[in-house]
C-alpha atoms as a PDB file:
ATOM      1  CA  UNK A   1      37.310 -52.966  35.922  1.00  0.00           C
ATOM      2  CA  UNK A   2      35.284 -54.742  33.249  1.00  0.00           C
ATOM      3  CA  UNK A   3      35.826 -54.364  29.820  1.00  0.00           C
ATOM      4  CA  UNK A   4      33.053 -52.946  27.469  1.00  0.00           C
ATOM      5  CA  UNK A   5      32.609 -56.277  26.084  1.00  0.00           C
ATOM      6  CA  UNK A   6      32.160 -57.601  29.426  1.00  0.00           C
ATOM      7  CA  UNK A   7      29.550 -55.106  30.908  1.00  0.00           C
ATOM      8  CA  UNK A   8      27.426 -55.822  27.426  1.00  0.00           C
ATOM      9  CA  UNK A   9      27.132 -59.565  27.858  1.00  0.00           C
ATOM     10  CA  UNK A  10      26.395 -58.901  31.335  1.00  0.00           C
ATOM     11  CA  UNK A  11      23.476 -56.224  30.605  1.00  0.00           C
ATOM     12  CA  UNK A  12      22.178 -58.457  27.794  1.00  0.00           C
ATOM     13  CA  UNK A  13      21.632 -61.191  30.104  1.00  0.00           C
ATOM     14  CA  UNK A  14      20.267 -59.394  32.935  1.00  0.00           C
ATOM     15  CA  UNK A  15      17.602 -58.233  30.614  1.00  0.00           C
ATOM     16  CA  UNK A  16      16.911 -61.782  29.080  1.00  0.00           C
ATOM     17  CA  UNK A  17      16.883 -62.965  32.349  1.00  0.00           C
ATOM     18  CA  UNK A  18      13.961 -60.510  33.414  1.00  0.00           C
ATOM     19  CA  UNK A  19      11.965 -61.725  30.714  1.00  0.00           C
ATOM     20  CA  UNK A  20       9.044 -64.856  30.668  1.00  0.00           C
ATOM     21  CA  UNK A  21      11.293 -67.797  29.390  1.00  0.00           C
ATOM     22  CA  UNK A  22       9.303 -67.889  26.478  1.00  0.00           C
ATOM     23  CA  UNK A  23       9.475 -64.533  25.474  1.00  0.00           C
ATOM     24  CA  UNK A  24      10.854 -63.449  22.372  1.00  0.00           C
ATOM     25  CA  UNK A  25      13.925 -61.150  21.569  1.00  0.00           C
ATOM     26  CA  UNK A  26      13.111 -59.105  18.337  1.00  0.00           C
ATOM     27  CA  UNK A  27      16.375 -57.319  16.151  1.00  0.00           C
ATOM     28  CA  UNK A  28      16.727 -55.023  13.682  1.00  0.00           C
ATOM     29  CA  UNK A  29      14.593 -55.703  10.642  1.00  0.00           C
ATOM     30  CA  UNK A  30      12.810 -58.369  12.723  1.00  0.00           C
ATOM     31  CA  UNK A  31      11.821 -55.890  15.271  1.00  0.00           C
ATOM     32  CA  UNK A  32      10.799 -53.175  12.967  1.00  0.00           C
ATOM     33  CA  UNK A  33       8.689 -55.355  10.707  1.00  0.00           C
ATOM     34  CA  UNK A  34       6.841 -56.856  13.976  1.00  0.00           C
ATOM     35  CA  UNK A  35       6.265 -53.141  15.372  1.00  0.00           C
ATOM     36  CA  UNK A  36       4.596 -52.354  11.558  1.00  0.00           C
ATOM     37  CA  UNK A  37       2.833 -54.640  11.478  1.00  0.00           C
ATOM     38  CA  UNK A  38       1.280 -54.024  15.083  1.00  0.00           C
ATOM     39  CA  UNK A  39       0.300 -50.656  14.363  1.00  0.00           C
ATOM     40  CA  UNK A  40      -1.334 -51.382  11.052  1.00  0.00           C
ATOM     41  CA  UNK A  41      -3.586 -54.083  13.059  1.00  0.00           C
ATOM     42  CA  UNK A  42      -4.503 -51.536  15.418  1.00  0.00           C
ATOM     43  CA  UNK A  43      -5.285 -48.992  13.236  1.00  0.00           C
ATOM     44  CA  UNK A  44      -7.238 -51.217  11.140  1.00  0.00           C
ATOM     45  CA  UNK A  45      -9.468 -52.390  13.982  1.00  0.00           C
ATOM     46  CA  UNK A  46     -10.395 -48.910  14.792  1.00  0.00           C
ATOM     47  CA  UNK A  47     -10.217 -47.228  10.938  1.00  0.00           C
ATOM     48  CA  UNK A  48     -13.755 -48.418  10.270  1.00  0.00           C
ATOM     49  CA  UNK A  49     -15.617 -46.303  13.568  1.00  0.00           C
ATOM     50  CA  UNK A  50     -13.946 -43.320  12.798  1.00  0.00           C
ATOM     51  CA  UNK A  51     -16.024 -40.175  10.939  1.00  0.00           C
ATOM     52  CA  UNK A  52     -19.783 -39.674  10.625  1.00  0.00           C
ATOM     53  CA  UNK A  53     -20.042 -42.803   9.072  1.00  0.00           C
ATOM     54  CA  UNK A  54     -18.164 -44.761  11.276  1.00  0.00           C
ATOM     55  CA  UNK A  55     -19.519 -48.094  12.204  1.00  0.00           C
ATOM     56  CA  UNK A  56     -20.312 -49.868  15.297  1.00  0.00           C
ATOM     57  CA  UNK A  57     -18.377 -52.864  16.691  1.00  0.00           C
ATOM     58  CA  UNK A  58     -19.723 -56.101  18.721  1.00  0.00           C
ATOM     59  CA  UNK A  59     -17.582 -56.901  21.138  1.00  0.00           C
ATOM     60  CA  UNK A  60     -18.158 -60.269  22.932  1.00  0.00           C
ATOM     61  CA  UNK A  61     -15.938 -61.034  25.975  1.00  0.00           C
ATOM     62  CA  UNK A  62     -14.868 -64.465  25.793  1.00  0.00           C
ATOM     63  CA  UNK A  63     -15.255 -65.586  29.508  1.00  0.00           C
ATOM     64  CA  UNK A  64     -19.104 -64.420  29.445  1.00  0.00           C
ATOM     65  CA  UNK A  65     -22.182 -64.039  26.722  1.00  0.00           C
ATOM     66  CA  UNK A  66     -22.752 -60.649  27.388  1.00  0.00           C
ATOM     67  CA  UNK A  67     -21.891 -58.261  24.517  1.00  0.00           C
ATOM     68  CA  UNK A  68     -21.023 -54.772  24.084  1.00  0.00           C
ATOM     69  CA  UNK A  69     -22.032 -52.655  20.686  1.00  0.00           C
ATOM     70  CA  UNK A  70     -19.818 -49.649  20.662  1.00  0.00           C
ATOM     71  CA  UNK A  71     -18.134 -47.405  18.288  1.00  0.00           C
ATOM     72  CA  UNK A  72     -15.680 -46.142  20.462  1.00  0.00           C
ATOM     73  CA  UNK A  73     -11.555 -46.650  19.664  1.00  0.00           C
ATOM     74  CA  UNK A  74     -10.451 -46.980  23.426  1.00  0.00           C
ATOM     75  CA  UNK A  75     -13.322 -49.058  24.713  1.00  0.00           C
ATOM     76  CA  UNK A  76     -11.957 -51.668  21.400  1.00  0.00           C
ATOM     77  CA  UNK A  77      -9.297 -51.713  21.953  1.00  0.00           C
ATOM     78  CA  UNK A  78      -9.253 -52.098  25.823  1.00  0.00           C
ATOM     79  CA  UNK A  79     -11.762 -55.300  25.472  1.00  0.00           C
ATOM     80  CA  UNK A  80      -8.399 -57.032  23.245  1.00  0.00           C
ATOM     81  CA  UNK A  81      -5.409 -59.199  24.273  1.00  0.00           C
ATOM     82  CA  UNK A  82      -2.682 -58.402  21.892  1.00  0.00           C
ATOM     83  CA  UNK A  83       0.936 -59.683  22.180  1.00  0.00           C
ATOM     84  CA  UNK A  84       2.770 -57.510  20.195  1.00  0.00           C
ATOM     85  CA  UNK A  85       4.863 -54.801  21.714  1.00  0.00           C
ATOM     86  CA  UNK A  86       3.896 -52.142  19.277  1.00  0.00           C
ATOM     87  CA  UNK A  87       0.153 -52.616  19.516  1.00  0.00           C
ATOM     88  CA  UNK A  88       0.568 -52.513  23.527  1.00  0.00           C
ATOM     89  CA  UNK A  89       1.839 -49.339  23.419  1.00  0.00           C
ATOM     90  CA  UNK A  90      -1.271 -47.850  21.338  1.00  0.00           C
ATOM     91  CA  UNK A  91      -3.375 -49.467  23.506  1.00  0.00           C
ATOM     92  CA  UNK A  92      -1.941 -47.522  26.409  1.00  0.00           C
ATOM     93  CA  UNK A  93      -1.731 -44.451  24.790  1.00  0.00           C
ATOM     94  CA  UNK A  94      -5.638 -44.629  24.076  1.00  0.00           C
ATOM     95  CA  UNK A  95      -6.396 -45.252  27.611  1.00  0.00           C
END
């Protein structure tokens, strides 16, 4: 049988190995400061169509020169790219 030790190293690198090679493994305050700061991007795209007075965005997709002029949060935020784990997860839940 494999020792506790043993069957952590082995889980940790099965789920390294199931990552892109240049991904990046986030810990502790690392990982908490990167999801904060995520969120806080996300909610500061959308903060400023929200209300009566919200405002409307121009959204220009990158591969074409059409553009889009929209106040809606889940059309912005499903016309971005984002990297970070945190923001990803917003993004979904908006869908």
């Amino acid at each position: 049988p494999l020792s506790s030790q043993t069957a952590s190293i082995t889980n940790t690198m099965a789920t390294e190995a199931v990552l892109n090679p240049e991904a990046e493994v986030n810990k502790g305050e690392d990982a908490r400061m990167s999801s904060f700061v995520g969120a806080i991007a996300i909610a500061d795209l959308v903060k400023s169509t929200l209300g009566p007075k919200g405002m409307d965005k121009i959204l220009q997709s990158m591969g074409s020169t059409g553009i889009t002029v929209t106040n809606d949060g889940a059309t912005i935020l499903q016309s971005i790219v984002v990297d970070n784990a945190a923001a990803k997860v917003l993004i979904n839940i908006a869908k």
